[in-house]
C-alpha atoms as a PDB file:
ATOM      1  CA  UNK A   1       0.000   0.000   0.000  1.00  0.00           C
ATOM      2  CA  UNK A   2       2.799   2.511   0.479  1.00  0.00           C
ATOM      3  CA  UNK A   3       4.279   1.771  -2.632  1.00  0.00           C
ATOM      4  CA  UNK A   4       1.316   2.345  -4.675  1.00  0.00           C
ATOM      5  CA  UNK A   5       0.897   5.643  -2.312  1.00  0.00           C
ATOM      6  CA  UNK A   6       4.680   6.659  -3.298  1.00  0.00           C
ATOM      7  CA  UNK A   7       4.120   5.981  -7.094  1.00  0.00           C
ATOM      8  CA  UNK A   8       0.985   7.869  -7.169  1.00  0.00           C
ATOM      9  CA  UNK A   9       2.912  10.796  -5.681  1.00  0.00           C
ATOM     10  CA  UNK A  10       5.655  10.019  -7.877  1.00  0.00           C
ATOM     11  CA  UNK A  11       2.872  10.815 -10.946  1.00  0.00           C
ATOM     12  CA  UNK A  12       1.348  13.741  -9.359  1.00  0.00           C
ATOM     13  CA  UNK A  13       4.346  15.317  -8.847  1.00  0.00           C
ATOM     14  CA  UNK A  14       5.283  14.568 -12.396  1.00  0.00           C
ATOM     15  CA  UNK A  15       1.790  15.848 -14.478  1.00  0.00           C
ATOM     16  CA  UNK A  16       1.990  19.091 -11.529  1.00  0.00           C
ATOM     17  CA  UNK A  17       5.769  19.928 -12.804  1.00  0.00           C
ATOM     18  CA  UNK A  18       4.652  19.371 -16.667  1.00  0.00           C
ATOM     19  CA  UNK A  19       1.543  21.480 -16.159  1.00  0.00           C
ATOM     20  CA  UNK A  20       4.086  24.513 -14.706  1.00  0.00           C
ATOM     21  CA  UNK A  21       2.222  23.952 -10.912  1.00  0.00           C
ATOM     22  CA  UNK A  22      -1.622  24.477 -12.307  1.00  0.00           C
ATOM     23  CA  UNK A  23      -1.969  20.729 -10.669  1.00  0.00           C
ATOM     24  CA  UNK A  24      -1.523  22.501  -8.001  1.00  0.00           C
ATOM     25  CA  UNK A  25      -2.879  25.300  -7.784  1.00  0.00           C
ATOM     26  CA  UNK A  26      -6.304  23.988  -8.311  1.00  0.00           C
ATOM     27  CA  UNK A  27      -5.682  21.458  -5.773  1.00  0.00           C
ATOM     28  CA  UNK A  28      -5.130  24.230  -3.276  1.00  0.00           C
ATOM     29  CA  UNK A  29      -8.016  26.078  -4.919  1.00  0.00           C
ATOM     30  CA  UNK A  30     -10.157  22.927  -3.738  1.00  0.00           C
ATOM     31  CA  UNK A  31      -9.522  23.076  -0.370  1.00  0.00           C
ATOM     32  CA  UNK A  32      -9.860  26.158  -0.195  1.00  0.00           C
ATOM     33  CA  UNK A  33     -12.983  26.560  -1.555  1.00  0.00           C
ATOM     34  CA  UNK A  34     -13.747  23.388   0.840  1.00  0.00           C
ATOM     35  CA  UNK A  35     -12.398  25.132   4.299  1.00  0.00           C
ATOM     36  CA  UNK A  36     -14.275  28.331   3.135  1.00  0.00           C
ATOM     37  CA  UNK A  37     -17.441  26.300   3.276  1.00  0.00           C
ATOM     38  CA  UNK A  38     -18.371  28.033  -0.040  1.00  0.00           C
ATOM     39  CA  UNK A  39     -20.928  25.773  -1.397  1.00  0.00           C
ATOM     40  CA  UNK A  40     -23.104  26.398   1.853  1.00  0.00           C
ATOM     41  CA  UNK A  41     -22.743  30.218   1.271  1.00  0.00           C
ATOM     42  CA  UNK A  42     -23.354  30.157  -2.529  1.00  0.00           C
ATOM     43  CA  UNK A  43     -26.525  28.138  -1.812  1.00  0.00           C
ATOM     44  CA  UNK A  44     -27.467  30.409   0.886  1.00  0.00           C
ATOM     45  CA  UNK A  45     -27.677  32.983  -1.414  1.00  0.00           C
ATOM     46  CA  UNK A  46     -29.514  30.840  -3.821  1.00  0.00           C
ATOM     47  CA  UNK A  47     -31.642  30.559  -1.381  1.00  0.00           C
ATOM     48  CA  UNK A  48     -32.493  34.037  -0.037  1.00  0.00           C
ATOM     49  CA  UNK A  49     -32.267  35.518  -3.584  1.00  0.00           C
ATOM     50  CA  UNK A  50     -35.094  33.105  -5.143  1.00  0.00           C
ATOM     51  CA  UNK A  51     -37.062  33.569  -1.754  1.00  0.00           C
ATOM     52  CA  UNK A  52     -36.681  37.676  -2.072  1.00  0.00           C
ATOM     53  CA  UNK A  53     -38.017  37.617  -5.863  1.00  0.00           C
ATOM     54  CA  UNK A  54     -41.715  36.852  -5.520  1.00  0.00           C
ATOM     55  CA  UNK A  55     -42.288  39.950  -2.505  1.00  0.00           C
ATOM     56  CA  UNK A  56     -40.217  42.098  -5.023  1.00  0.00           C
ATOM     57  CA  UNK A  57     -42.409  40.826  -7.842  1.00  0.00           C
ATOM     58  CA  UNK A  58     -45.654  42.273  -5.716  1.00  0.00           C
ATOM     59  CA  UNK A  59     -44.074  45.367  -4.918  1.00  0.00           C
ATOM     60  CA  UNK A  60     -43.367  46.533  -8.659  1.00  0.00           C
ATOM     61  CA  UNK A  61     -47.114  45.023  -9.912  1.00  0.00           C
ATOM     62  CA  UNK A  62     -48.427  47.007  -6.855  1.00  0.00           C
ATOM     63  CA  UNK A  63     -46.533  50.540  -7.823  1.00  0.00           C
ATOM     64  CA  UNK A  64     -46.916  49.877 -11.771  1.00  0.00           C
ATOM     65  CA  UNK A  65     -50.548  49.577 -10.825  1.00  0.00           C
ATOM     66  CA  UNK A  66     -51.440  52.778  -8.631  1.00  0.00           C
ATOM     67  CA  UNK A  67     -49.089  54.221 -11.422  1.00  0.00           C
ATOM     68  CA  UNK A  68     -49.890  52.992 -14.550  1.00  0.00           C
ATOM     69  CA  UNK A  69     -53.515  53.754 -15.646  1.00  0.00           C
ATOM     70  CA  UNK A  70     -52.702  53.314 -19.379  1.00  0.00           C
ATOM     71  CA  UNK A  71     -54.117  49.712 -20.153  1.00  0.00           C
ATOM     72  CA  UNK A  72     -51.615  49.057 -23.318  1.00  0.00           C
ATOM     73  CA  UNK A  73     -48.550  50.123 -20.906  1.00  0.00           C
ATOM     74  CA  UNK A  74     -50.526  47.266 -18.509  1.00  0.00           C
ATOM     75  CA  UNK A  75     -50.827  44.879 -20.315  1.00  0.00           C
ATOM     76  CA  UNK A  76     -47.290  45.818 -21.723  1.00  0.00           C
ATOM     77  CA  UNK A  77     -45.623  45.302 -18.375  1.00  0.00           C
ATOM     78  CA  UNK A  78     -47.753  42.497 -17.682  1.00  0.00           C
ATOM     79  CA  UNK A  79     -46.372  40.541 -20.430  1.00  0.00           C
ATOM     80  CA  UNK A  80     -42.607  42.276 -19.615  1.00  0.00           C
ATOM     81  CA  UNK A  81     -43.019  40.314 -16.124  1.00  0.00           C
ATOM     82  CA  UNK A  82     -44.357  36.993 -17.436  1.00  0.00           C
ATOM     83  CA  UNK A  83     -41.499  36.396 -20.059  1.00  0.00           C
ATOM     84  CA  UNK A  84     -38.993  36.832 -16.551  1.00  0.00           C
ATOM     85  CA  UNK A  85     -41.373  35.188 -14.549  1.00  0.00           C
ATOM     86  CA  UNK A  86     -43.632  32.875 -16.598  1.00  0.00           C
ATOM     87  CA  UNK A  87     -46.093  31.242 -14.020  1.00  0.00           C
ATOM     88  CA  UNK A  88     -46.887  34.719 -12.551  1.00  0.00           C
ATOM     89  CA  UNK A  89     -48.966  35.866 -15.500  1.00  0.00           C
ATOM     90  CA  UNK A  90     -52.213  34.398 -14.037  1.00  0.00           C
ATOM     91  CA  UNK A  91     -51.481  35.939 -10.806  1.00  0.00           C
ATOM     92  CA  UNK A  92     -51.105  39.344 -12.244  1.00  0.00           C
ATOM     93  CA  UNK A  93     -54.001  39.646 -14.380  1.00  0.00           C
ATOM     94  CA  UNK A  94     -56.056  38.523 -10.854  1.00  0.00           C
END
């Protein structure tokens, strides 16, 4: 078992020192990224951001409404909303 340990360090060593230390580099990059616990964060903020869309989503229907008494501009934002959003065209137009 330490042989085979020794050889593969043998190769790693050997691809890291052809590659000019990128081997390396993203090795180190991987643990960092590891220690950092970035995955958790980055879906944290998945998380909040998706969750913050739909209130912000009410608030702009809500002031393009008391604004907007045009029905073309309406039904103009209406559709602007649906093609980001596309389930929240019936819950517009209610």
């Amino acid at each position: 078992m330490k042989r085979l340990a020794m050889w593969a360090e043998t190769v790693y060593r050997r691809i890291d020192d052809i590659s000019g230390g990128r081997v390396e580099l993203v090795r180190q990059v991987g643990e960092r990224f590891t220690e950092a616990r970035a995955a958790q964060g980055a879906a944290a903020m998945a998380y909040y951001a998706v969750f913050s869309l739909f209130p912000l989503l009410l608030v702009l229907v809500a002031a393009l409404g008391y604004w907007m008494t045009d029905e073309e501009a309406m039904r103009e934002a209406v559709d602007l909303v649906s093609l980001a959003v596309p389930v929240s065209r019936g819950v517009i137009k209610k």
